[in-house]
C-alpha atoms as a PDB file:
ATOM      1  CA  UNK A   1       0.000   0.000   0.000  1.00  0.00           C
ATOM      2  CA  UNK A   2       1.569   3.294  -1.190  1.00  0.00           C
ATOM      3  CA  UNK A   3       1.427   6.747   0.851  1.00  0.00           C
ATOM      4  CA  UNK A   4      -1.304   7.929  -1.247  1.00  0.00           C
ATOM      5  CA  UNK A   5      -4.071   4.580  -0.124  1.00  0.00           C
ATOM      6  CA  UNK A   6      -2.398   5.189   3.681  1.00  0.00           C
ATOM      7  CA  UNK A   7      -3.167   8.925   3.550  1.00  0.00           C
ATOM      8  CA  UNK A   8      -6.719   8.254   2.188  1.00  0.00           C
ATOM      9  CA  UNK A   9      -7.391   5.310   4.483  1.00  0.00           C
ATOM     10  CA  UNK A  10      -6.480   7.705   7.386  1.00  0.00           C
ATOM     11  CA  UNK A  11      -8.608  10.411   6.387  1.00  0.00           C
ATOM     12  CA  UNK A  12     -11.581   7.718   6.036  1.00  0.00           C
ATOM     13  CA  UNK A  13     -11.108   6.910   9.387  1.00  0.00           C
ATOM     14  CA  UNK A  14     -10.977  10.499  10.452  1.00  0.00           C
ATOM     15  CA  UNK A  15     -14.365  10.871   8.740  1.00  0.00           C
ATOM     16  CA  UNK A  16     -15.820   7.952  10.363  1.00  0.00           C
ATOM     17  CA  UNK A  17     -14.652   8.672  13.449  1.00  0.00           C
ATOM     18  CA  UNK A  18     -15.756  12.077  13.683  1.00  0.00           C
ATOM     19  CA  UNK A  19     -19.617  11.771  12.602  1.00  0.00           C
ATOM     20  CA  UNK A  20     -19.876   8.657  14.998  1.00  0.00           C
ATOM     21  CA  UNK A  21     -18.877  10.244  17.826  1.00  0.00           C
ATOM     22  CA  UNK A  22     -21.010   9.713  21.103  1.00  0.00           C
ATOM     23  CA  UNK A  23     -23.212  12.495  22.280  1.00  0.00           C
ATOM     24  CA  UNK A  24     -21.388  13.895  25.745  1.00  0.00           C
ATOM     25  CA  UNK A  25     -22.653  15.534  28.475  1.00  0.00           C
ATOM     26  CA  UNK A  26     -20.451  18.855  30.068  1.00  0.00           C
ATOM     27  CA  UNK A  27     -20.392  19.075  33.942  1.00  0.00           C
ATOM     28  CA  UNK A  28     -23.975  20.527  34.704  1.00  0.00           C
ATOM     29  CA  UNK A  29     -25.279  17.154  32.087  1.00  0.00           C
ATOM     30  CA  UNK A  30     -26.346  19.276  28.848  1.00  0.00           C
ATOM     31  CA  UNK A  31     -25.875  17.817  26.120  1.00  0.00           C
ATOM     32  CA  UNK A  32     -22.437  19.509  24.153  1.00  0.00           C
ATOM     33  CA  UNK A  33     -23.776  18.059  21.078  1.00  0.00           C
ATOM     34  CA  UNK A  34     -26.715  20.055  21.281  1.00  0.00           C
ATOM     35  CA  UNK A  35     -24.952  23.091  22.480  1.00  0.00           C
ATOM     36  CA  UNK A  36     -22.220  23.164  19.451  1.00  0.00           C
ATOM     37  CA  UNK A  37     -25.547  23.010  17.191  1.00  0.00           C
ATOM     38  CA  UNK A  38     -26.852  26.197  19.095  1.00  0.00           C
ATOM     39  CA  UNK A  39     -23.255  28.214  17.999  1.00  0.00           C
ATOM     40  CA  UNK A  40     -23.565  31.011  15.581  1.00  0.00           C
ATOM     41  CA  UNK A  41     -21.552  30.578  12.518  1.00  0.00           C
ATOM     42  CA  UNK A  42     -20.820  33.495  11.399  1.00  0.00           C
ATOM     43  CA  UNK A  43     -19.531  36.618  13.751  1.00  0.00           C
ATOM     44  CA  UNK A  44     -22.500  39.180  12.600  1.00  0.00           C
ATOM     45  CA  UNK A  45     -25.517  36.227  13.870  1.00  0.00           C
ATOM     46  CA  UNK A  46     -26.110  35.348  17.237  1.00  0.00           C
ATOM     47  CA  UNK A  47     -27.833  32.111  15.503  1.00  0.00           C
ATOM     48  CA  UNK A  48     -26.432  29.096  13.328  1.00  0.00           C
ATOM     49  CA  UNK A  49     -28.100  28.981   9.904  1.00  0.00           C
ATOM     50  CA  UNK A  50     -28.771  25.178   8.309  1.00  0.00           C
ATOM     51  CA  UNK A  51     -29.971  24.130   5.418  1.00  0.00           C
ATOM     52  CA  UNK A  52     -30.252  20.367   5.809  1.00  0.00           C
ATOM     53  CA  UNK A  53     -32.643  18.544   8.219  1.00  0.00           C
ATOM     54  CA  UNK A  54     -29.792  16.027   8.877  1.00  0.00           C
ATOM     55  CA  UNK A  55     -27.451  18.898  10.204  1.00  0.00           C
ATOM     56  CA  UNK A  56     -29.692  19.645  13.060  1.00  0.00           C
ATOM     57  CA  UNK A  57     -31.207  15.992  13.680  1.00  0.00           C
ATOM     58  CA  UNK A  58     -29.552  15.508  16.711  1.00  0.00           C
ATOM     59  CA  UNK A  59     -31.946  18.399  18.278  1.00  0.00           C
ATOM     60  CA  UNK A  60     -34.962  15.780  17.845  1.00  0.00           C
ATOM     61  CA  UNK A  61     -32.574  12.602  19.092  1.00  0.00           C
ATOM     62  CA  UNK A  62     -31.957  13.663  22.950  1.00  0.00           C
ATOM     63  CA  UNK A  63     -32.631  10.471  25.571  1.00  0.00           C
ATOM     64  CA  UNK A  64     -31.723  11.832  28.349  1.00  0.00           C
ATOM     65  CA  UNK A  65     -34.365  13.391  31.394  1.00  0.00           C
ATOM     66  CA  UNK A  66     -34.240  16.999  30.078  1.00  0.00           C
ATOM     67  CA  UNK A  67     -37.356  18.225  28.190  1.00  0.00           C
ATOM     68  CA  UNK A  68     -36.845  20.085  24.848  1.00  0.00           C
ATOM     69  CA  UNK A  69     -39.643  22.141  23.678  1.00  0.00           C
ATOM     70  CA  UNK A  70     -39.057  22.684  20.101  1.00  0.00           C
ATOM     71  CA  UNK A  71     -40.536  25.530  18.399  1.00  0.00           C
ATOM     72  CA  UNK A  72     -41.195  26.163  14.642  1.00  0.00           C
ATOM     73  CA  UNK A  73     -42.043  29.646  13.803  1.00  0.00           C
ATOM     74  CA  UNK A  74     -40.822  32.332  10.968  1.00  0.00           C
ATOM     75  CA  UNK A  75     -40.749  36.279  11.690  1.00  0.00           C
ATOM     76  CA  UNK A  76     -43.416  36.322   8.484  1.00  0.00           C
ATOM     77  CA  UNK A  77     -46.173  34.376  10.955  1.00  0.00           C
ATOM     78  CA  UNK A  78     -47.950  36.389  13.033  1.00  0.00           C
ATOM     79  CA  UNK A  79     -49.581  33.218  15.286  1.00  0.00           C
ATOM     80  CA  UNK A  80     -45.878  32.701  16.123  1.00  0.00           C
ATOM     81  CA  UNK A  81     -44.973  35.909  16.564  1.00  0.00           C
ATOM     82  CA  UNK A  82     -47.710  36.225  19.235  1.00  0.00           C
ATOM     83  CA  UNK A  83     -46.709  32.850  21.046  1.00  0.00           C
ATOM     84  CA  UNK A  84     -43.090  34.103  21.403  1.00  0.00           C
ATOM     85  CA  UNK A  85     -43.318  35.496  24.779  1.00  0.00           C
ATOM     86  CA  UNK A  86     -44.874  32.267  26.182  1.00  0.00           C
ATOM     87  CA  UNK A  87     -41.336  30.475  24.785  1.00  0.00           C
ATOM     88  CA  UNK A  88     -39.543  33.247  25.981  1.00  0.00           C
ATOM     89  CA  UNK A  89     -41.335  33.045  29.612  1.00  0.00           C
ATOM     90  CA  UNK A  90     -41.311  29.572  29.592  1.00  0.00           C
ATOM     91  CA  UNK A  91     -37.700  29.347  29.413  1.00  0.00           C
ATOM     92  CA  UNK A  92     -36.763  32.187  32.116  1.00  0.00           C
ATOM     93  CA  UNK A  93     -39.110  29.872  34.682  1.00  0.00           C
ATOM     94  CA  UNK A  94     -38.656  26.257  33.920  1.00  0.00           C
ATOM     95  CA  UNK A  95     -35.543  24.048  33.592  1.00  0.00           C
ATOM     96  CA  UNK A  96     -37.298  23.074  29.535  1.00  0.00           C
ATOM     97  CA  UNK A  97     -34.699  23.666  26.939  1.00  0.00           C
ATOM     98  CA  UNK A  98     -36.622  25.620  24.572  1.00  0.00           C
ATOM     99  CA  UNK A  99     -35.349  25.813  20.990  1.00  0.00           C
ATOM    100  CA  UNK A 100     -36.864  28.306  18.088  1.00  0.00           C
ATOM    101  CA  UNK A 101     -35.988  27.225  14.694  1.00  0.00           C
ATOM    102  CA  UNK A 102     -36.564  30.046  12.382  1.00  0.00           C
ATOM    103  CA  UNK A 103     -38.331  29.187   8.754  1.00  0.00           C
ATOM    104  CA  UNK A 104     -37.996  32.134   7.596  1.00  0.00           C
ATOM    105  CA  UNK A 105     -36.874  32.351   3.548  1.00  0.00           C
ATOM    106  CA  UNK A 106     -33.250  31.458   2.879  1.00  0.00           C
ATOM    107  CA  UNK A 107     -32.900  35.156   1.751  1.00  0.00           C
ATOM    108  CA  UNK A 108     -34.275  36.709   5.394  1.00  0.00           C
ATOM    109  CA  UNK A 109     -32.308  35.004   7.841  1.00  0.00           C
ATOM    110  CA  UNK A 110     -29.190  37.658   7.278  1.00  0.00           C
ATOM    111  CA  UNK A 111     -31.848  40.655   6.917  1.00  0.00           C
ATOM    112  CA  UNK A 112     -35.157  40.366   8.609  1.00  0.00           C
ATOM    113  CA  UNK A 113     -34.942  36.836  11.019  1.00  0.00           C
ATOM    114  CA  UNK A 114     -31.690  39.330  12.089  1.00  0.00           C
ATOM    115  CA  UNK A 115     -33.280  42.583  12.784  1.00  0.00           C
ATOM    116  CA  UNK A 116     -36.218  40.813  14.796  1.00  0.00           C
ATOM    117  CA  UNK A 117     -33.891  38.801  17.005  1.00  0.00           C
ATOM    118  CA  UNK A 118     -31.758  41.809  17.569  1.00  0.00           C
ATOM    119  CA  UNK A 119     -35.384  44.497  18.122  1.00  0.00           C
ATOM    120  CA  UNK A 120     -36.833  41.875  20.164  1.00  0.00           C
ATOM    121  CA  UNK A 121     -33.732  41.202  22.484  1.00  0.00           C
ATOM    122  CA  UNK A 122     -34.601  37.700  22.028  1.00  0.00           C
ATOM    123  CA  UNK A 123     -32.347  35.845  24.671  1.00  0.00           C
ATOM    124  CA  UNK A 124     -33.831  31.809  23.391  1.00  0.00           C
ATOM    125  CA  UNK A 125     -31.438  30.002  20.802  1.00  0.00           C
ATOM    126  CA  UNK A 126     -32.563  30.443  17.477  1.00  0.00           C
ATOM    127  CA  UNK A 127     -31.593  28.608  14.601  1.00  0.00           C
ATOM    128  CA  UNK A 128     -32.281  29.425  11.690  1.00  0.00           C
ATOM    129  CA  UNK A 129     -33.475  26.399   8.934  1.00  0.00           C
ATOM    130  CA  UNK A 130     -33.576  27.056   5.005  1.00  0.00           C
ATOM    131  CA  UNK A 131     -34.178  23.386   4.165  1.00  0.00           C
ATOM    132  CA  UNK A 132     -36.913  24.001   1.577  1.00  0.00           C
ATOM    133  CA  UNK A 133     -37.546  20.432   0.918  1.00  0.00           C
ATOM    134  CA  UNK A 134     -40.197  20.015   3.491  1.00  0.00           C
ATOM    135  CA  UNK A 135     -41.523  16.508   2.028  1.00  0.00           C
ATOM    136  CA  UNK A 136     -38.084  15.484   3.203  1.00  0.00           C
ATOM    137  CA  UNK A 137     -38.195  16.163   6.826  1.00  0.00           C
ATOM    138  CA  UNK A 138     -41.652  17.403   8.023  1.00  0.00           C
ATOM    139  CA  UNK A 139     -42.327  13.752   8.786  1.00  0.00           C
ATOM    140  CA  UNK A 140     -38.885  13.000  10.674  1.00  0.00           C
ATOM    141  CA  UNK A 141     -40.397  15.893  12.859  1.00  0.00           C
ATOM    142  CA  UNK A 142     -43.779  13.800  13.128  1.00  0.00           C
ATOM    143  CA  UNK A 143     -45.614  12.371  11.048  1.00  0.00           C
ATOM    144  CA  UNK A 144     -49.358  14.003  11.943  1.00  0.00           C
ATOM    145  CA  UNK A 145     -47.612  17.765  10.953  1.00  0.00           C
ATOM    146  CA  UNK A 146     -49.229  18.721   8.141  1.00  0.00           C
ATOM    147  CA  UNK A 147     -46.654  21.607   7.146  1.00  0.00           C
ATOM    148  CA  UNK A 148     -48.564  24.601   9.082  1.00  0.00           C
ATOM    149  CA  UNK A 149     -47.049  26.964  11.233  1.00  0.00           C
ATOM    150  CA  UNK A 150     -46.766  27.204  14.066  1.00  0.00           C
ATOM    151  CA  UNK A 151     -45.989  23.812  15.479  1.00  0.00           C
ATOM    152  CA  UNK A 152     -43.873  22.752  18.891  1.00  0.00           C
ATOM    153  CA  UNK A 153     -42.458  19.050  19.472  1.00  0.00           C
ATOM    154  CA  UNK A 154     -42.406  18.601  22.950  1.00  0.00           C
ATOM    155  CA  UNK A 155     -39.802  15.951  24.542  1.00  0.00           C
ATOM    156  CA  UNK A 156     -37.970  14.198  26.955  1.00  0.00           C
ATOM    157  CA  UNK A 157     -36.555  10.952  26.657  1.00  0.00           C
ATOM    158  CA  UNK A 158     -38.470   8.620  24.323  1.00  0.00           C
ATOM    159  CA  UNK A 159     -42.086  10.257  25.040  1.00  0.00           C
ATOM    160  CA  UNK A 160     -42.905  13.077  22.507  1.00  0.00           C
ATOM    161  CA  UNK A 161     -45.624  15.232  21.994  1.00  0.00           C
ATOM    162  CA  UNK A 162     -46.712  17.378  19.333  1.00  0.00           C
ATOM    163  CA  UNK A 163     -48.841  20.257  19.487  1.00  0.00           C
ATOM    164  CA  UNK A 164     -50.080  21.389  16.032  1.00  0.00           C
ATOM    165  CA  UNK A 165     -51.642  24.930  16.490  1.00  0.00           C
ATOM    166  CA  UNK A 166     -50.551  28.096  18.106  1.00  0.00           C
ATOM    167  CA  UNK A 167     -50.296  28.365  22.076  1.00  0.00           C
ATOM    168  CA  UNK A 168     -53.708  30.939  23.359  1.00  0.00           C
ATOM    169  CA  UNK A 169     -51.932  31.140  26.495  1.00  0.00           C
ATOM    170  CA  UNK A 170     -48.147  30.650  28.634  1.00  0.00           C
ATOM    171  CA  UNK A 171     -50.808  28.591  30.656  1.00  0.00           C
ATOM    172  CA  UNK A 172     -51.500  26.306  27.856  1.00  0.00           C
ATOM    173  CA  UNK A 173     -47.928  25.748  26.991  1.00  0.00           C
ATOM    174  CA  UNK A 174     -46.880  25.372  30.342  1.00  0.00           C
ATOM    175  CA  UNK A 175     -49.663  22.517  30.983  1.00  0.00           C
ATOM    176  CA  UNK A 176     -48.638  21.104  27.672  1.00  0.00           C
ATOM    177  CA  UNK A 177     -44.993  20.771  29.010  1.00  0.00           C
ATOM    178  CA  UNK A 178     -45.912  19.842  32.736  1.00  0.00           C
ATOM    179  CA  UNK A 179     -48.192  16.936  31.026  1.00  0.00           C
ATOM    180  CA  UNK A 180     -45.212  15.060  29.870  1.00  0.00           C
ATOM    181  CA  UNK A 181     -43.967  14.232  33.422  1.00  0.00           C
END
């Protein structure tokens, strides 16, 4: 085998190594898999942008005895707009790690998804998804989403639910998230 085939057989394992790498936990047990997901990518966002389902995956995968609430929203929506504060309330008195991924169009989430987060002060991790091929992944979220927003997948563990309208009420969401215990 020359240097080339060693070179390339390292670099295979480097590869396979890398993207089968166990989820860890840091000291306080959140997950750092989850948390380098949550990074901004570029200096000017305080949110990562993705445009593949499989690049943010691992935010629907978590086992452990934290609850997620998952939010799907765009700036464009105005039932999401008007749930924010229950998310953003939510968050500031529970121990739920509440997520907002952004659908706003691939060519607002520099501009406009920017300008709200940054008017709005919003403190809860955005991220911000541009996968337009929503036959691909709408079902990996769950299967009864019909493609509507606002939607929230609720979690912990291996019990999920999914709540397929817009939150009247922090009430409702809380109750919604309390219910999973």
């Amino acid at each position: 085998m020359g240097i080339k085939q060693h070179l390339y057989l390292l670099f295979g394992l480097f590869l396979v190594s890398c993207s089968s790498a166990p989820t860890t936990t840091s000291e306080n047990g959140e997950d750092i898999g989850v948390k380098q997901l949550l990074e901004p990518q570029e200096p000017e966002l305080t949110y990562p942008i993705y445009t593949s389902f499989d690049e943010i995956a691992p935010l629907f995968e978590q086992q452990g005895a934290d609850t997620y609430v998952v939010n799907f929203w765009a700036t464009w929506c105005q039932p999401c707009v008007e749930e924010l504060p229950y998310f953003e309330r939510l968050a500031e008195e529970t121990d739920a790690k509440v997520i907002m991924i952004s659908l706003d169009f691939k060519r607002d989430v520099r501009t406009k998804l920017k300008n709200f987060v940054e008017q709005r002060g919003l403190k809860l991790p955005v991220v911000a998804f541009t996968d337009d091929d929503y036959n691909a992944w709408i079902d990996r979220v769950d299967p009864s989403w019909g493609g509507a927003i606002p939607v929230t997948l609720i979690y912990r563990g291996g019990e999920r639910r999914f709540h397929d309208t817009k939150f009247d009420s922090y009430e409702e969401l809380k109750e919604a998230v309390t219910d999973l215990s």
